[in-house]
Protein backbone atom coordinates (compact mmCIF):
# COMPACT_ATOMS: atom_id res chain seq x y z
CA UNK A 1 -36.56 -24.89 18.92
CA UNK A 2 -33.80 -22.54 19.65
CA UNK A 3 -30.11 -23.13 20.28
CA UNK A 4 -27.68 -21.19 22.68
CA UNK A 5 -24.33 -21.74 22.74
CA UNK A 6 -22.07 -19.27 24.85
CA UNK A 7 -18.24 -18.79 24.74
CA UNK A 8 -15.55 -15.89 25.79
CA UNK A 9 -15.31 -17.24 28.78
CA UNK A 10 -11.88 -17.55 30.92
CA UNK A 11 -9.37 -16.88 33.42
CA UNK A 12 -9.12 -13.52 34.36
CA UNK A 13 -7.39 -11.09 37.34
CA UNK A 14 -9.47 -8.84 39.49
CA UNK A 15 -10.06 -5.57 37.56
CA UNK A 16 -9.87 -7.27 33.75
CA UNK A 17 -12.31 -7.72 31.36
CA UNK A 18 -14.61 -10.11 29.20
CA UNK A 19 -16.76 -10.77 26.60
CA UNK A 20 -19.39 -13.39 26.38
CA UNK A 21 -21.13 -13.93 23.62
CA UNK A 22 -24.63 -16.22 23.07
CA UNK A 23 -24.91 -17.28 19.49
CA UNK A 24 -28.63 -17.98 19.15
CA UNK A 25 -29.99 -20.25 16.50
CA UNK A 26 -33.16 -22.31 15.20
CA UNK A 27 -36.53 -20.62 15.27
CA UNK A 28 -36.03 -16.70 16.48
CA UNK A 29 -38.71 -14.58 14.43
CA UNK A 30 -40.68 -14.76 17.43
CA UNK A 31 -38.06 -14.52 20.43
CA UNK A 32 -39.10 -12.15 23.32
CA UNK A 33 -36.09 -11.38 25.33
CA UNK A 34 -32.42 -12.78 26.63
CA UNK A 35 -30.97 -12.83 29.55
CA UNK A 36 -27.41 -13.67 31.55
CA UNK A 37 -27.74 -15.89 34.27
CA UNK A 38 -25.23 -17.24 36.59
CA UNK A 39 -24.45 -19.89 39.23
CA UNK A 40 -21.27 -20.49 41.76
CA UNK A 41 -20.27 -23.45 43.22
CA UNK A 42 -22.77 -23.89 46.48
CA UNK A 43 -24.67 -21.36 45.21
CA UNK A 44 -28.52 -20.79 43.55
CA UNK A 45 -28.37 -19.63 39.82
CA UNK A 46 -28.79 -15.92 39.62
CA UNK A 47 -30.08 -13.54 37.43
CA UNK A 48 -27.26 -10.88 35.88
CA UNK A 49 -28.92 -8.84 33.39
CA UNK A 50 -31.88 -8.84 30.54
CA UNK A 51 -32.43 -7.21 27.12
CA UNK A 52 -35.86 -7.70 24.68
CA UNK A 53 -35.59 -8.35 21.10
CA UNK A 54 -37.96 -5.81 20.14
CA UNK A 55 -35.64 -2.72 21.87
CA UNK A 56 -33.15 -1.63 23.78
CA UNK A 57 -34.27 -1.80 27.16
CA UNK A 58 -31.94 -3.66 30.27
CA UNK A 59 -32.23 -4.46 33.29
CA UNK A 60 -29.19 -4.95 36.03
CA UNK A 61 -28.61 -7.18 38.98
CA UNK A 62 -27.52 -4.36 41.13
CA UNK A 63 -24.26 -6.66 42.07
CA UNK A 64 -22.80 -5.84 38.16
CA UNK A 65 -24.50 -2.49 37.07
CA UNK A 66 -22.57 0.26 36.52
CA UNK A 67 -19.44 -2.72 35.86
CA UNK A 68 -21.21 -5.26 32.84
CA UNK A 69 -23.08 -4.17 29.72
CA UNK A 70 -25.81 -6.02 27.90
CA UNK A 71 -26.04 -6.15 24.34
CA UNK A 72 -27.21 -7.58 21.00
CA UNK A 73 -27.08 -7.68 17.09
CA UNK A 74 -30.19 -9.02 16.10
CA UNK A 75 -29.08 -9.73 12.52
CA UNK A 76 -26.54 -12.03 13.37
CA UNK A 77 -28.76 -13.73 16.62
CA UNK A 78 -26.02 -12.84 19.24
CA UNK A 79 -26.26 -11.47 22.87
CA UNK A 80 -22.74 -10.26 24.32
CA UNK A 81 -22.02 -9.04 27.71
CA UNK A 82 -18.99 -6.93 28.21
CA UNK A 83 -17.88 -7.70 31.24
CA UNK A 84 -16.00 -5.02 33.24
CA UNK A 85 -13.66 -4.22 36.37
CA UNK A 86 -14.25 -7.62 37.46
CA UNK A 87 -14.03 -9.07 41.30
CA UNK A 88 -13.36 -12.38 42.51
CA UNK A 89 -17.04 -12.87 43.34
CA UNK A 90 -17.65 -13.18 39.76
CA UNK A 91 -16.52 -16.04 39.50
CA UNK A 92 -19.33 -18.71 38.36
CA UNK A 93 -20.92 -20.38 35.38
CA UNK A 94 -22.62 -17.96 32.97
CA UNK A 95 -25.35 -19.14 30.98
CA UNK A 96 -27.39 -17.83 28.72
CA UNK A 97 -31.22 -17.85 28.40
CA UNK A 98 -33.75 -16.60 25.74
CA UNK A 99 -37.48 -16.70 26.54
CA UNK A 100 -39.92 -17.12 23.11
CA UNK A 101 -43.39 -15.82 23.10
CA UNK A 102 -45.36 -17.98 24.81
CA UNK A 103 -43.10 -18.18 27.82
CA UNK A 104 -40.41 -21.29 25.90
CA UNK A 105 -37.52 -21.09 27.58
CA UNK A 106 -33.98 -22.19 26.20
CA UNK A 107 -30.83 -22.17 27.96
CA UNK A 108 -27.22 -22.80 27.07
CA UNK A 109 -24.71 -25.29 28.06
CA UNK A 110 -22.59 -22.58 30.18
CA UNK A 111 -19.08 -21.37 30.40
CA UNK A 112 -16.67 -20.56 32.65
CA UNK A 113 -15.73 -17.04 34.13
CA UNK A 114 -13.17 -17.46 36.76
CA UNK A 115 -11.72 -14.34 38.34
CA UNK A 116 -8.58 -14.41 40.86
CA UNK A 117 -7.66 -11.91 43.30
């Protein structure tokens, strides 16, 4: 089993900045990669961005490249995503998922970005 919980999330203007972090616990010798999704009210969860334990290699929804950054310290089990020049359509749940060989998925309870204009 793995555990994801996710926090830095907040109230922020348009153009500010955060940090979410996913501290991952439980069984992670094996993980395969992490991602950041995200869901707004009405709306279907979406994918944000992706990075694989094993390297350094991300992938961007187009709507936040360029603006949010993917990252990870393996030692301590925690993905992070800076969060840049931020827009009102931000605004939504972000949750974190990790994916285990084997295609296990885990995802965390959520938290709260909320940007105003």
């Amino acid at each position: 089993q793995v555990q994801l919980v996710e926090s830095g999330g907040g109230l922020v203007q348009a153009g500010g900045s955060l940090r979410l972090s996913c501290a991952m616990s439980g069984r992670l010798f094996d993980m395969y990669a992490m991602s950041w999704f995200r869901q707004a009210p009405g709306e279907e969860r979406e994918f944000v961005a992706r990075t694989w334990w094993s390297n350094d290699d991300t992938v961007y929804n187009d709507l936040v490249k360029g603006r949010f950054t993917i990252s990870k310290d393996t030692a301590k089990g925690t993905v992070y995503l800076q969060m840049n020049s931020l827009k009102p359509e931000d605004t939504a749940v972000y949750y974190c998922n990790a994916i285990r060989l084997g295609a296990v998925e885990y995802w965390g309870q959520g938290t709260q970005v909320t940007v105003s204009s």
